[in-house]
Each structure stands twice: as C-alpha cells, then as structure tokens.
Protein backbone atom coordinates (compact mmCIF):
# COMPACT_ATOMS: atom_id res chain seq x y z
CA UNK A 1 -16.54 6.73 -16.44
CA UNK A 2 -13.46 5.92 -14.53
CA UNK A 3 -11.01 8.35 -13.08
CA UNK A 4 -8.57 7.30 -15.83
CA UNK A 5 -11.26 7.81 -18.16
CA UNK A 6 -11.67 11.43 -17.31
CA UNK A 7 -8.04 12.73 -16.66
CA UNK A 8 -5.66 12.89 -19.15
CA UNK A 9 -2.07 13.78 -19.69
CA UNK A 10 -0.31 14.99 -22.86
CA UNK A 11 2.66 16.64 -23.73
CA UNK A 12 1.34 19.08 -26.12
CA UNK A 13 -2.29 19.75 -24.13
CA UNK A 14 -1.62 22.69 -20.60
CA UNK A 15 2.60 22.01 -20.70
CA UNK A 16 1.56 18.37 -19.84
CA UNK A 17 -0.45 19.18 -16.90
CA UNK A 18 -3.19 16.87 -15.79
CA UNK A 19 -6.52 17.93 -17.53
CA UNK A 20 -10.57 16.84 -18.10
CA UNK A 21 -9.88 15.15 -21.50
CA UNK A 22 -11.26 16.34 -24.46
CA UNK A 23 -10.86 20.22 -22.89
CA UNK A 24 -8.09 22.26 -21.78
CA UNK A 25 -9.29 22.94 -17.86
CA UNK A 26 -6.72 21.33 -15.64
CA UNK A 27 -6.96 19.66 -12.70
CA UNK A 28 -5.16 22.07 -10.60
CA UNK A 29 -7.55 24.58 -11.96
CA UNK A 30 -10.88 22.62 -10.57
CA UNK A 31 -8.86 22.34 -7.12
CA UNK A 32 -7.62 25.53 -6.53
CA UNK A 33 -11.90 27.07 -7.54
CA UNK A 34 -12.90 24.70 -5.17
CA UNK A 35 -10.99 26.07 -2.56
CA UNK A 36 -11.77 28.87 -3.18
CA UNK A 37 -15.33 28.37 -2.32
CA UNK A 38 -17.03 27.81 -5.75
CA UNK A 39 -19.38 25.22 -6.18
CA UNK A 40 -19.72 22.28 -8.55
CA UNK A 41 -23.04 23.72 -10.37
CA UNK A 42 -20.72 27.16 -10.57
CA UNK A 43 -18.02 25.63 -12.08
CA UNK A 44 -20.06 23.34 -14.45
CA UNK A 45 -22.27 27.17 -15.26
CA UNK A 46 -19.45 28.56 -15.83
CA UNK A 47 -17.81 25.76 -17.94
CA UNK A 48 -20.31 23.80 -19.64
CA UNK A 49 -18.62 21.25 -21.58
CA UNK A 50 -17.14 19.81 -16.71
CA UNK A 51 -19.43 17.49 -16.15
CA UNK A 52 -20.24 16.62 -12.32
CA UNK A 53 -17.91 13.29 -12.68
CA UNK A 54 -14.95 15.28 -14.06
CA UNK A 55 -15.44 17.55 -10.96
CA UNK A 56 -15.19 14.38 -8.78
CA UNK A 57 -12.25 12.74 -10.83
CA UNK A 58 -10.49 15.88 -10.40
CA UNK A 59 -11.02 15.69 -6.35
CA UNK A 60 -10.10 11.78 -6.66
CA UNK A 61 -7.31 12.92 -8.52
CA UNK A 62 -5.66 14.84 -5.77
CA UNK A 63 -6.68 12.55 -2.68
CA UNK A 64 -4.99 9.82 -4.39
CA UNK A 65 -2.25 12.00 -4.41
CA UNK A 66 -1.99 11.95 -8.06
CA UNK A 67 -1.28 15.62 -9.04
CA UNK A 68 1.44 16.99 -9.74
C-alpha cells in the first residue's frame, strides 16, 4: 500500500493530526518513539493492529516533509 494509502487526515480523528488509518496512533507519535530509540518490532509489540509499512509511511511521511 501506498503512503497515501496508509496516512490519513480527518477532522474529527487526533484534532486532525496525521494518523495510520483505520487507528488513532499518529504520525508524530511513531516519529517521536523512534527517536527515542524504540524499534519497529517494539512498536508493532506494543501496538499490534502498526504494521511494518505504516512504520515506513510514517518515516516517508516526515522526509517528504509532510507533517505537520
């Protein structure tokens, strides 16, 4: 699935924050556990419905300068 297929923006879902559709984690919220040193198998452990591709639309997300 695309990057467009796996981010999604909506007024009523996270204040209109960018988010893995179908699920309330945002973006920002992949980023900032990333940076802070966790791992994608920690993250998707921790929060089984991310899938390794929503992980890497979220990172696509921000190089492309997309976030908010």
């Amino acid at each position: 699935m695309a990057l467009k297929g796996r981010i999604e923006i909506k007024p009523g879902v996270m204040g209109g924050k960018p988010v893995i559709r179908g699920t309330r984690i945002p973006v920002e919220f992949i980023l900032r556990k990333l940076a802070e040193g966790a791992t994608e198998a920690e993250l998707i452990d921790a929060y089984p419905t991310l899938r390794k591709g929503d992980i890497e639309a979220a990172m696509a997300w921000q190089t492309n300068g997309l976030t908010r």
